[in-house]
Structures are given as structure tokens and as C-alpha cells.
Protein backbone atom coordinates (compact mmCIF):
# COMPACT_ATOMS: atom_id res chain seq x y z
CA UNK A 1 112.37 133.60 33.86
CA UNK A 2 113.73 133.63 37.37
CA UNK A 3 113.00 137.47 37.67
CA UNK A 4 109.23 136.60 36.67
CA UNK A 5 108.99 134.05 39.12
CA UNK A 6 110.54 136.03 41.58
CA UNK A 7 107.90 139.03 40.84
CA UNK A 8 104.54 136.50 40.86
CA UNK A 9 105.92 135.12 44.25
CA UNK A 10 105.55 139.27 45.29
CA UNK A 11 102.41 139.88 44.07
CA UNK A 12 101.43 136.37 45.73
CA UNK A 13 102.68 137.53 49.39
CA UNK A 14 100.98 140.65 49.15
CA UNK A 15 97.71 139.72 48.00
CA UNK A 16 97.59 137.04 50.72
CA UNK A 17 98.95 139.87 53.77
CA UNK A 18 96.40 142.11 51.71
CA UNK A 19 93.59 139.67 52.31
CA UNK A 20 94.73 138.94 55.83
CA UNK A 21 94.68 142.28 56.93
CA UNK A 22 90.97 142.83 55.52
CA UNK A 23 89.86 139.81 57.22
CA UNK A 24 91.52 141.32 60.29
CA UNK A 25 89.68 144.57 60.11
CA UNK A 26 86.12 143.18 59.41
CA UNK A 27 87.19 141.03 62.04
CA UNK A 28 84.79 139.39 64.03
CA UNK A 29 81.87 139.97 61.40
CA UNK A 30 79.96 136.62 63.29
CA UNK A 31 79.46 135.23 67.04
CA UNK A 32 82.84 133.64 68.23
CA UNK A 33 83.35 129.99 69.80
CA UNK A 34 85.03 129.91 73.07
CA UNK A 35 85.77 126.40 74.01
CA UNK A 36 85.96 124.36 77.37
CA UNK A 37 87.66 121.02 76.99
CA UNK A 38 86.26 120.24 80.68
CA UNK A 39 82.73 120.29 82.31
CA UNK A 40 80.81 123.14 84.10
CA UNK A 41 81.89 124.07 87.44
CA UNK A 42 85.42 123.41 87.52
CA UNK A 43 88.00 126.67 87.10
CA UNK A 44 88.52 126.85 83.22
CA UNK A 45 84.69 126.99 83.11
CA UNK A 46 84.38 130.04 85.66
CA UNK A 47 87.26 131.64 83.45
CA UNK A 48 85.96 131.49 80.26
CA UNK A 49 82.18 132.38 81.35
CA UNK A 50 84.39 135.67 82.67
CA UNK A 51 86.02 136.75 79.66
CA UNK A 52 83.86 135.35 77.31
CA UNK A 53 81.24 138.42 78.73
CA UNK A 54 84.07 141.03 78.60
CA UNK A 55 85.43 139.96 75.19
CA UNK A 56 82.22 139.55 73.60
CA UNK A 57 81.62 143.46 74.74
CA UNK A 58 84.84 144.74 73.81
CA UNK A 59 84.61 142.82 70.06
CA UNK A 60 81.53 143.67 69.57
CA UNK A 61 80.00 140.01 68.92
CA UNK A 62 78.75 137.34 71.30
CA UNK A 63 81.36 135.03 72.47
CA UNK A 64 79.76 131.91 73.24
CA UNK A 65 81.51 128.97 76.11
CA UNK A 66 80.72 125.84 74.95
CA UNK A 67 82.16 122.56 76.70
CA UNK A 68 83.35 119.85 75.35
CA UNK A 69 84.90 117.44 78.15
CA UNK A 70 86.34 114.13 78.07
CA UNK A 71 89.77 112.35 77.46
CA UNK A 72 91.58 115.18 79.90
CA UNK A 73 90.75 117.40 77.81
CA UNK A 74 91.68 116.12 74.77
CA UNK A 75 88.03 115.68 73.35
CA UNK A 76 87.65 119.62 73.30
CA UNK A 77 91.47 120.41 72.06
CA UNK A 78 90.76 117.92 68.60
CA UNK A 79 87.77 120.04 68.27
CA UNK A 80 89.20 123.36 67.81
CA UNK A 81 92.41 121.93 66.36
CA UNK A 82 89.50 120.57 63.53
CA UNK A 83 88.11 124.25 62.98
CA UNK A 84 89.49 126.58 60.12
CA UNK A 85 91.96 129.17 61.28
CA UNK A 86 89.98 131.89 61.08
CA UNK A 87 89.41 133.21 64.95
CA UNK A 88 86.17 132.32 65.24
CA UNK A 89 86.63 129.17 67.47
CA UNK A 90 89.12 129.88 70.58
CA UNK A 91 90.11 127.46 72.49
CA UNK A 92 90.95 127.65 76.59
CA UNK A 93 94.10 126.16 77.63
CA UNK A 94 95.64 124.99 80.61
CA UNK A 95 98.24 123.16 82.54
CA UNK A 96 97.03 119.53 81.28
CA UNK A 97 96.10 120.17 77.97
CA UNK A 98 98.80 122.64 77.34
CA UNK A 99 101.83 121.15 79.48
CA UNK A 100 101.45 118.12 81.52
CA UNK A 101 99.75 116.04 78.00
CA UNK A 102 102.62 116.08 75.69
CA UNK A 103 104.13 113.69 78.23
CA UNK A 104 101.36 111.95 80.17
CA UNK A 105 99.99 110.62 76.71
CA UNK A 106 101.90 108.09 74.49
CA UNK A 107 99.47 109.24 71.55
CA UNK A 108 98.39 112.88 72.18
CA UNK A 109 96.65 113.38 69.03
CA UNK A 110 97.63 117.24 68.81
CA UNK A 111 100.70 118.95 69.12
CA UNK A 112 100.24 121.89 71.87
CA UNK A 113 102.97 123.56 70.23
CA UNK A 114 102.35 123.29 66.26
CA UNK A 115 98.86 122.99 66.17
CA UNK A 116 98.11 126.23 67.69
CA UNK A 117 98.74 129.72 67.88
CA UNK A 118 99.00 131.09 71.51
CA UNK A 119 96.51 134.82 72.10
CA UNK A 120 97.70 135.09 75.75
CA UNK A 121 97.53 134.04 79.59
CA UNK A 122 94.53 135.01 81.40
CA UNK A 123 94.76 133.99 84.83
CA UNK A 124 96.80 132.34 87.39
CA UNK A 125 94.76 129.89 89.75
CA UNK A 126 96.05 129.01 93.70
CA UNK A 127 95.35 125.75 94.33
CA UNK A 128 93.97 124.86 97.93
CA UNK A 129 94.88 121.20 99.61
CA UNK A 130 91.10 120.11 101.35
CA UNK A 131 90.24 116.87 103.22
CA UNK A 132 86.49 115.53 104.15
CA UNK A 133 86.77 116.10 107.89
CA UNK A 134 84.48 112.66 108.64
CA UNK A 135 86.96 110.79 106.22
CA UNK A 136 90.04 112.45 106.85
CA UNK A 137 90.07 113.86 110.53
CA UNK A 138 93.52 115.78 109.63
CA UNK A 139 94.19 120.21 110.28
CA UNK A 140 97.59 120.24 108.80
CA UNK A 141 99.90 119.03 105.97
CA UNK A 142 102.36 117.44 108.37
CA UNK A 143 98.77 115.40 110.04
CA UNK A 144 98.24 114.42 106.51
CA UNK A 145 101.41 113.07 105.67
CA UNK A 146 101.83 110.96 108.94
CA UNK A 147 98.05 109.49 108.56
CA UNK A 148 98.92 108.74 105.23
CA UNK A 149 102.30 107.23 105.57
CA UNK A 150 100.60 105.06 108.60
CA UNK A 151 98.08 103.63 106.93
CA UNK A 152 99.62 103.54 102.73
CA UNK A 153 97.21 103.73 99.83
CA UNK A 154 94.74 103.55 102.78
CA UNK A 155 93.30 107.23 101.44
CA UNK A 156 92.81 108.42 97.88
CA UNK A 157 92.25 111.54 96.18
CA UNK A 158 89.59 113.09 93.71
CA UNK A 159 90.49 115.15 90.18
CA UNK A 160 88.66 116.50 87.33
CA UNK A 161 90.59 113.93 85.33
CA UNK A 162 93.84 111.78 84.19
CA UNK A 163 95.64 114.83 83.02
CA UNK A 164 93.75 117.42 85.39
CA UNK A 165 95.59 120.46 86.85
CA UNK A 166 94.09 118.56 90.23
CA UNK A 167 95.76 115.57 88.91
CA UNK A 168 98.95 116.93 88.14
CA UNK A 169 99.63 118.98 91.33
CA UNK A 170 98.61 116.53 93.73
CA UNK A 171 101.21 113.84 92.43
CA UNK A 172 103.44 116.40 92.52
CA UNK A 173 102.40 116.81 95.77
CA UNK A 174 103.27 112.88 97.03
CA UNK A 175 106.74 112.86 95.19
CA UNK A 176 107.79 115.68 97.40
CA UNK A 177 106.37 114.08 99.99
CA UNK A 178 107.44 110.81 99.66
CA UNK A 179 104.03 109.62 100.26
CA UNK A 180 101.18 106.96 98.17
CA UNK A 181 97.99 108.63 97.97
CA UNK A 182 95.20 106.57 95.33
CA UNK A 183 93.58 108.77 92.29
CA UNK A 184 90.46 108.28 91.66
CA UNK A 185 89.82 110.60 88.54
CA UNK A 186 86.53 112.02 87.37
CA UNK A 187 84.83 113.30 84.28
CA UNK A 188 85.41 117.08 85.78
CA UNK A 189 86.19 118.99 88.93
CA UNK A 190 82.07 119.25 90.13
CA UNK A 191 81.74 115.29 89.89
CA UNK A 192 85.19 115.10 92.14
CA UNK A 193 83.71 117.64 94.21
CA UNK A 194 80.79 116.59 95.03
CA UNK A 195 82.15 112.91 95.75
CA UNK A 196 84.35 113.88 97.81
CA UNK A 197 81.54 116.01 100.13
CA UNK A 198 79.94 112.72 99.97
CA UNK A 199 82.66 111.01 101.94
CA UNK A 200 83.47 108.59 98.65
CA UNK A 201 86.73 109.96 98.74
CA UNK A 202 89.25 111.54 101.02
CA UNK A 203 91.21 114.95 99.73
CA UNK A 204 91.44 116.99 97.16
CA UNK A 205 94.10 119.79 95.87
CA UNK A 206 92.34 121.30 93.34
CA UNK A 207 91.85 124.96 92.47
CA UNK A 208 90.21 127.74 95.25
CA UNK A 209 86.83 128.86 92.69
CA UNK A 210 85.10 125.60 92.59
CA UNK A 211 86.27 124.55 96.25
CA UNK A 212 85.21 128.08 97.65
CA UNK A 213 81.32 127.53 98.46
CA UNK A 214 82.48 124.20 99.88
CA UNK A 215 84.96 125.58 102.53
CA UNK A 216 83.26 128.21 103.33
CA UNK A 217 80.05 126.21 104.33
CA UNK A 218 82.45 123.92 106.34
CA UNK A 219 81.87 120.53 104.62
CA UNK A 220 85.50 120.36 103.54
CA UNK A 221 88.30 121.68 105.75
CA UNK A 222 91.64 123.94 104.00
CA UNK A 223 94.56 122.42 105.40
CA UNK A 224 96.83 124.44 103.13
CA UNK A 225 97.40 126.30 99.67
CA UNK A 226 100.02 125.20 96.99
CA UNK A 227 101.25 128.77 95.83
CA UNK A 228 104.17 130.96 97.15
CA UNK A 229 102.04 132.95 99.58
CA UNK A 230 98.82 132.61 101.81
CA UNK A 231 95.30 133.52 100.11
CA UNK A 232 94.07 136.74 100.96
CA UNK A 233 90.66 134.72 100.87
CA UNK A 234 92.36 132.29 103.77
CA UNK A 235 95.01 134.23 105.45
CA UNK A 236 94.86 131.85 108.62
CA UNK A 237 95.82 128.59 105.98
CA UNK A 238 99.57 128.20 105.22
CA UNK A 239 101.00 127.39 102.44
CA UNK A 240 102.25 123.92 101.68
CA UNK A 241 106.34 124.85 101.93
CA UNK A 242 105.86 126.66 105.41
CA UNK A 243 105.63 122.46 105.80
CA UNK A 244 109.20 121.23 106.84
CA UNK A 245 110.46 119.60 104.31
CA UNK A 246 108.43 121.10 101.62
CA UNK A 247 110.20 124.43 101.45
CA UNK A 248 109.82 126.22 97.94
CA UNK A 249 106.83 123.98 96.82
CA UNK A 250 104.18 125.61 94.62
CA UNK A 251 101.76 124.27 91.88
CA UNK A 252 99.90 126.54 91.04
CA UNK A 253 97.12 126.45 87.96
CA UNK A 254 96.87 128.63 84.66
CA UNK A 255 94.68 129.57 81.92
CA UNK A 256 95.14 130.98 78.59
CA UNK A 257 93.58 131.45 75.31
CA UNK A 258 94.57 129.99 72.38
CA UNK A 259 93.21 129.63 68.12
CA UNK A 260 94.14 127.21 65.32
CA UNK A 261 97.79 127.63 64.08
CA UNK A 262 97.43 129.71 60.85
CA UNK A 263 94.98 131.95 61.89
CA UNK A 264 95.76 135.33 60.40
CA UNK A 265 98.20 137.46 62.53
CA UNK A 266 96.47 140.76 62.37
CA UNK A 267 93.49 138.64 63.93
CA UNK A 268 95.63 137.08 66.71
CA UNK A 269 97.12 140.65 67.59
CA UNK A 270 93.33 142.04 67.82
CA UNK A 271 92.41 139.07 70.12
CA UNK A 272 95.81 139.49 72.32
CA UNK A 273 94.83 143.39 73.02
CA UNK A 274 91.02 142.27 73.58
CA UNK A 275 92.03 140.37 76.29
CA UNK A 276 94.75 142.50 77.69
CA UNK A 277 91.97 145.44 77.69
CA UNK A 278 89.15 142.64 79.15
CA UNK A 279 91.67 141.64 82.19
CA UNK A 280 92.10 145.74 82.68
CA UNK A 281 87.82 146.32 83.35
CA UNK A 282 86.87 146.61 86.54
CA UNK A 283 84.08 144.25 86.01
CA UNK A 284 86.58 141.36 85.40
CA UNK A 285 88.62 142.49 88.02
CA UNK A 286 86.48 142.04 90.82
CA UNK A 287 85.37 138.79 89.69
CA UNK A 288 88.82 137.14 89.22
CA UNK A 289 89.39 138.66 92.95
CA UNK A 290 85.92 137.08 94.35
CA UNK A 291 87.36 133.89 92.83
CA UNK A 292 90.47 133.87 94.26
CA UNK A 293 92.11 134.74 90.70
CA UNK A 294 94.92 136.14 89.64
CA UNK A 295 94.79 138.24 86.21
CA UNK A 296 97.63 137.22 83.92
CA UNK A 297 98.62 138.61 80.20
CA UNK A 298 101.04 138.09 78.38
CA UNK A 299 102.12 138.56 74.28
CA UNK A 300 101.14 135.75 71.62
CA UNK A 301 105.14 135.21 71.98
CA UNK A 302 105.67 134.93 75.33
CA UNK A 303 102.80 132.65 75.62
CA UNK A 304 104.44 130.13 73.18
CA UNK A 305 107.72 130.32 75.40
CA UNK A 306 105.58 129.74 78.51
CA UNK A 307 104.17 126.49 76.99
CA UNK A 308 107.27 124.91 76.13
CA UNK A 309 108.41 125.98 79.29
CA UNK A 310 105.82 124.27 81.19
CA UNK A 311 106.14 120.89 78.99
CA UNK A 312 109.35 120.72 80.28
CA UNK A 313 108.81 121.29 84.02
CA UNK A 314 105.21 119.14 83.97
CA UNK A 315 106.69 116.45 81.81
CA UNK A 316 109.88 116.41 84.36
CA UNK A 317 106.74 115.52 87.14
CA UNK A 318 104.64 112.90 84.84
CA UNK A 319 107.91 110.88 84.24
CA UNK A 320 109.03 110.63 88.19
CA UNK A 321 105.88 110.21 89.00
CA UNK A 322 105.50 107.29 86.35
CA UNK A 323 102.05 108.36 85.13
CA UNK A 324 102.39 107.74 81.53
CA UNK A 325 98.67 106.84 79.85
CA UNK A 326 98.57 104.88 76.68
């Protein structure tokens, strides 16, 4: 009896890696679902309208963006956690939704790490410190820090969003500087943006793509960038730990590409080497580089260890910085 039972369990196993393997090879028979848990404008939106073009080519069917913002992301993460695990609906991930929110939320309704199988890292994103000039007549970090400290919660800051990479870094940002600086969060990085143009608000550290037509126009000033090393785009702004007393800070923003735990391996491999061979075009690279991005890949693997990785460091931040959301 045990021998039979034993032998159906076989025949079980293979039929199912039999039928996963066909779906892999017919695989993507229908348009694919790439999707934005933020609004248009803001860096995971300029991503994903990037590779979605390149993997769509290389897969041979349209990959469509399609936002779905709100909660910090969280609206847009349900969603694909809610689709069947079949490839067809991707799902872009990032430092909120995929480190800082296992800690910032009492009740995250997803688990980044169960719920979802990682495809890879796609890009690495330098995040640039700006201040409105009329509201915030600072050139410097160390300006910054003494107009703030003289006058405290006298300035605030914009974000995308409770949760935001924005969010995230520029906390991290007043813990090591032992300054107060108010959030005032919006539904995306454009809103933030544009507020913040407006004079409604006073800084912003945010990522280089969506700030980039604003600097360069000269309605909001670079007073310094947040990774290890200047921006080739802004080689005359230092970086935040050439600041005394800042030495070795960096907060820097990532992006990755993710499906529904379950979904077939044979499928997640052909995704992983879609992307790896999408960041590899020249087409891609020369618009990551106009954007002031930095191609990243990685294996399905070592894109899990990243996460939990980054839960830990990002969770380390939310706690100090006593941002906890109910």
C-alpha cells in the first residue's frame, strides 16, 4: 500500500513539473500586467514605462503599466497579491512596499516575503536633497540644518506618501541629523512636486527622474545627493556625508520586479533573463542614464535575500524614527 502511494505521489509531481514546464514554454501566450502601486510621474512610474517597452519586445507580447496608487502603496501590492500565479500580472517593487512596510504598518495586509516571488532588481535610484529657494533661501546641507535647528518644525517636507522612498530617506535624513523637519505626505511624488514649486512646502529628498526638469529649469535648487558619490548629472552638488557629521550617509532608492508566490518556476526563470537581457539593450541603457539611473539585476534568489535584508535595515530606521502607522 505504502509503495502505491509512494508511486501516485510520482506520477503526481511529474505531471504537475510536466504541466509547469508547458505553461512555461507557451509562456506569455496573452498581454502581461505590469503594475504601479504609485501615481504617474514619480520614479517607479518612469521605470516600469522603461522596461515594460523592452520586455514587451523581448517576450513577444505587450506589457501593459497600469497604476494603482494609494495606501503607500499598498492599494496596488493587494492587487497583484489577488491575481493567480500565473505571470501575467507583475508587480513593481520598491523600498516602501518591499522594505520599509513590514515595519511602518501595524496591519500590512501582505507579507513582502511569502506572498511573492522575487524576478529581479532593475534599477538603483540617487536620491537628490532640493529646497524652494523663495521658501527655503539655503545652498548647502550644513545651511539647512542650522535654519532648521533655529527655527524647529518651522519647515516641512513633501513625499509621494507615508511609506514613500521620499518618506523613508528623508527621516532618515533628520535622525542623523538630529534635526525636526514636518511631513506633509502626498498621494504621489508629482502632487509633492508640484506643491512644493508652489512654495506650499519647503524641501524635498526624493529621487533625481521626477526632480530633473525641475532643477534644471531653476525653480528648485540641489543642495546635495544622498548616494556614495556625486551625480554625473550634478557633479558640482556634494553628496550628503561630504557634510561633517554625516560621513558614510546614503539612501539611496530601488526597484525591482516581482509576481504572485506560486507562479511556476520555469516562468519566473524566463522573466529573470527577460529582464537581465532588457537592462543589457542599448535602448534601455541610455534612458536609465538620461534619468539619472542606475541598471541593477540580480537572480530570483538574491532578490529574496535583498528584501529581507532591507526589512531589516529600513525597519531599524521606522522604529528610531517612531513612525509606526496603524
Amino acid at each position: 500500500m505504502f509503495h502505491k502511494f509512494v508511486f501516485a505521489s510520482l506520477l503526481t509531481l511529474t505531471a504537475v513539473g510536466s504541466a509547469a514546464s508547458q505553461a512555461a514554454e507557451t509562456y506569455p501566450s496573452r498581454p502581461i500586467t505590469l503594475v504601479v502601486p504609485f501615481t504617474p510621474g514619480g520614479s517607479t512610474d518612469i521605470i516600469a514605462r522603461v522596461m515594460g517597452k523592452q520586455l514587451g519586445e523581448i517576450l513577444g507580447q505587450s506589457v501593459v503599466v497600469e497604476n494603482r496608487p494609494g495606501a503607500g502603496g499598498i492599494v496596488g501590492v493587494q492587487y497583484a497579491k489577488s491575481q493567480p500565479a500565473d505571470g501575467y500580472t507583475l508587480l513593481m517593487g520598491a523600498i516602501g512596499t518591499f522594505g520599509a512596510n513590514a515595519t511602518l504598518y501595524k496591519r500590512l495586509p501582505y507579507d513582502p516575503v511569502k506572498d511573492f516571488t522575487p524576478i529581479s532588481l532593475v534599477a538603483g535610484v540617487p536620491n537628490v536633497l532640493a529646497v524652494n529657494p523663495a521658501k527655503l533661501d539655503v545652498h548647502n546641507v550644513d545651511e539647512l540644518i542650522q535654519a532648521v535647528r533655529a527655527k524647529p518644525n518651522g519647515y516641512d517636507y513633501a513625499s509621494g506618501g507615508s511609506g514613500s522612498a521620499a518618506h523613508l530617506a528623508t527621516e532618515y535624513f533628520a535622525l542623523r541629523a538630529n534635526v525636526k523637519i514636518q511631513h506633509i505626505p502626498y498621494k504621489g511624488t508629482a502632487p509633492a512636486l508640484n506643491d512644493l514649486v508652489g512654495g506650499v512646502t519647503s524641501l524635498v529628498l526624493t529621487g533625481y527622474p521626477p526632480l530633473a526638469p525641475f532643477l534644471s529649469s531653476g525653480r528648485l535648487r540641489p543642495i546635495a545627493v544622498a548616494s556614495a558619490k556625486r551625480l554625473p548629472q550634478l557633479p558640482d552638488v556634494p553628496t550628503i556625508s561630504e557634510t561633517k557629521g554625516l560621513e558614510g550617509f546614503q539612501a539611496d532608492q530601488w526597484y525591482g520586479i516581482l509576481t504572485k508566490a506560486g507562479t511556476p518556476k520555469p516562468i519566473v526563470d524566463k522573466l529573470n533573463a527577460a529582464v537581465v537581457k532588457a537592462l543589457a539593450e542599448p535602448e534601455t541603457l541610455a534612458q536609465f542614464r538620461a534619468e539619472g539611473l542606475e541598471p541593477m539585476s540580480n537572480s530570483s534568489e538574491q532578490f529574496a535575500a535583498f528584501i529581507k535584508e532591507q526589512i531589516d535595515l529600513w525597519g531599524a530606521v521606522v522604529r528610531k524614527a517612531g513612525i509606526i502607522i496603524e
